[in-house]
C-alpha atoms as a PDB file:
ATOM      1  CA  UNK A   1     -14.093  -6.118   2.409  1.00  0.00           C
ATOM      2  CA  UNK A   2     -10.148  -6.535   2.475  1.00  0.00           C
ATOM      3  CA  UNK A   3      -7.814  -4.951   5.399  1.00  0.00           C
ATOM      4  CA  UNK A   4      -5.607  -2.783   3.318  1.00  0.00           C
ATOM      5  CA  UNK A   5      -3.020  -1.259   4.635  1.00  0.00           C
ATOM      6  CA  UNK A   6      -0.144   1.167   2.124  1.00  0.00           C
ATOM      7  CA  UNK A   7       2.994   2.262   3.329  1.00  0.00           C
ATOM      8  CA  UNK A   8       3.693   5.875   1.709  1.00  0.00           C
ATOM      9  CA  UNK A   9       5.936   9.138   1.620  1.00  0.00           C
ATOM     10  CA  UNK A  10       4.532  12.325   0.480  1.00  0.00           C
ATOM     11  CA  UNK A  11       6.216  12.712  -2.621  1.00  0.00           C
ATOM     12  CA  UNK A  12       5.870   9.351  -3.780  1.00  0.00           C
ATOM     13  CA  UNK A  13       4.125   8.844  -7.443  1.00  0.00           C
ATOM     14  CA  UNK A  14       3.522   5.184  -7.465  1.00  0.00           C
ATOM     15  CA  UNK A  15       1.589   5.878  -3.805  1.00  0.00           C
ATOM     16  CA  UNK A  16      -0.561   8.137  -5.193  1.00  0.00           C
ATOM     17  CA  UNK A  17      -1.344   6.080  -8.229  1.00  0.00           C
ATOM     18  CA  UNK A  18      -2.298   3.341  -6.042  1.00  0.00           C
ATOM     19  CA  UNK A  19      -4.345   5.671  -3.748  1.00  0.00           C
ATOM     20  CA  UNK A  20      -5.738   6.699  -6.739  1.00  0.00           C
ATOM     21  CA  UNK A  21      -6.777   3.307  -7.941  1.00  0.00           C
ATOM     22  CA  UNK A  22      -8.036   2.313  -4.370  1.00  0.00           C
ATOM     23  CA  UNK A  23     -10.640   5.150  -4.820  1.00  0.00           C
ATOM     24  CA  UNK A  24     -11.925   4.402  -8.165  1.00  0.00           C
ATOM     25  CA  UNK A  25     -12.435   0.906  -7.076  1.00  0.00           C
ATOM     26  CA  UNK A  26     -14.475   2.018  -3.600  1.00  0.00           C
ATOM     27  CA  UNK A  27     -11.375  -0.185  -1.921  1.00  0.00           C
ATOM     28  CA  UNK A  28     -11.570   1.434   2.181  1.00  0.00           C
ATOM     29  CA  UNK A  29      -7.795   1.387   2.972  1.00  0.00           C
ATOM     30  CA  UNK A  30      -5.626   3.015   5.809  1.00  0.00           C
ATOM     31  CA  UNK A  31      -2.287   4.974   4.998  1.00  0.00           C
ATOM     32  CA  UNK A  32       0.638   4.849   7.286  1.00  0.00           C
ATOM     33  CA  UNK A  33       3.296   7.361   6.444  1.00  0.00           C
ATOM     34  CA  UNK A  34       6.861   6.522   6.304  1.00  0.00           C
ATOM     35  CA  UNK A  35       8.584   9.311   6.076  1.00  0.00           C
ATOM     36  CA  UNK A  36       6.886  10.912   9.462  1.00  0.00           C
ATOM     37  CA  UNK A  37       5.705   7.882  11.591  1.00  0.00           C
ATOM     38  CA  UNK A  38       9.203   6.009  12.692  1.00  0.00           C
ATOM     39  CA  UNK A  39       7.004   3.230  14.223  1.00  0.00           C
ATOM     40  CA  UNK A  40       5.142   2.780  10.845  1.00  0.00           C
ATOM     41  CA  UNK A  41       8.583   2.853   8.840  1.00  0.00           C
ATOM     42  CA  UNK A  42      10.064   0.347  11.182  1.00  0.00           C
ATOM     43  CA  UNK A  43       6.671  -1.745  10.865  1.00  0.00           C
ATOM     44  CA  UNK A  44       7.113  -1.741   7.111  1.00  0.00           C
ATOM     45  CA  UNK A  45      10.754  -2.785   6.828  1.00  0.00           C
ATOM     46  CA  UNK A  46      10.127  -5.534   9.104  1.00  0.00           C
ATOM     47  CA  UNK A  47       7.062  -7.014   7.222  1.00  0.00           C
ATOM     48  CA  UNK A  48       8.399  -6.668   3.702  1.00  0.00           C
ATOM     49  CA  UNK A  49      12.203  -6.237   4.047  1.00  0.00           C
ATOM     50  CA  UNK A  50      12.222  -3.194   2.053  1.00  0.00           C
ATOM     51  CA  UNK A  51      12.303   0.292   2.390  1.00  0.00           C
ATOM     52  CA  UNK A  52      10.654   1.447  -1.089  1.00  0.00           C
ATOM     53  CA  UNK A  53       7.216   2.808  -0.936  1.00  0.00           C
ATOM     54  CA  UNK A  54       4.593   1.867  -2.003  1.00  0.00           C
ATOM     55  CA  UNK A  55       4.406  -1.358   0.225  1.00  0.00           C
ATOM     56  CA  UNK A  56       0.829  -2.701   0.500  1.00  0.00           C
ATOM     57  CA  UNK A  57      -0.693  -5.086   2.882  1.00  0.00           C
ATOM     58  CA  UNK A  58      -3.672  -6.450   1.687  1.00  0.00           C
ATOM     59  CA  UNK A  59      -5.267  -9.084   4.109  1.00  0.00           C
ATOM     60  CA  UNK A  60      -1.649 -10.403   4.996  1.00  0.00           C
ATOM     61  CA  UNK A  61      -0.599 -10.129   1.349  1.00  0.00           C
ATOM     62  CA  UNK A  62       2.207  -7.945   0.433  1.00  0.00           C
ATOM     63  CA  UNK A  63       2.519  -6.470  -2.833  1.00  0.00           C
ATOM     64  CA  UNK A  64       5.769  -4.090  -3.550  1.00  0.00           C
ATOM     65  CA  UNK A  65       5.055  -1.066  -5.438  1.00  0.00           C
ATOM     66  CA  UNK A  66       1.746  -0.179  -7.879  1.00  0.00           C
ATOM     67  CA  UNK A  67       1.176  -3.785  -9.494  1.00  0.00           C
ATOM     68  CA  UNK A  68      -2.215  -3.143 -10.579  1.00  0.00           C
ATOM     69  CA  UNK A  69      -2.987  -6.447 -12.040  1.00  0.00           C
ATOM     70  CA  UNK A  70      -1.702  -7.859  -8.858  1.00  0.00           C
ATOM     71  CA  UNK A  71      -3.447  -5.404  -6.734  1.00  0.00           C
ATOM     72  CA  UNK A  72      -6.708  -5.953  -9.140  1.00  0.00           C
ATOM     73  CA  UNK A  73      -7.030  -9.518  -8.017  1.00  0.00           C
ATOM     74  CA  UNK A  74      -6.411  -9.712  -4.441  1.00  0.00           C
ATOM     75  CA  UNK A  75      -9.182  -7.263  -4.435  1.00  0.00           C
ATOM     76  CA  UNK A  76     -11.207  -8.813  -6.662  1.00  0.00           C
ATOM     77  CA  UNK A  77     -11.794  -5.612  -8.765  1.00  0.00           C
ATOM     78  CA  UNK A  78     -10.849  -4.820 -12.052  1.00  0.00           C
END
């Protein structure tokens, strides 16, 4: 199973399609949010250079936003 890790804030849409599309798939994942956890925001700018959310680490892969065709294959799912 993958380490996935996504970046969020609370009122973000695209986060909670991807959370969304996580569950359907059975994909275990852990949530850091951004716009309470200053260590987690800092993490995430310095990994991806952004400060958008979603950011999602999958196994050392960053994807930026909800790509689900990207997300879909580093996962393996469809």
């Amino acid at each position: 199973m993958a380490n996935v890790t996504i970046y969020t804030t609370p009122t973000c849409i695209y986060c909670k399609m991807a959370k969304e599309f996580f569950k359907e798939n059975g994909v275990e994942y852990s949530e850091k949010n951004v716009a309470s956890d200053t260590q987690a925001r800092e993490e995430m700018i310095k990994k991806s250079n952004q400060m958008g959310v979603p950011v999602i680490d999958i196994d050392g892969e960053l994807t930026i936003g909800f790509d689900k065709e990207r997300l879909s294959a580093l996962l393996n799912v469809k």
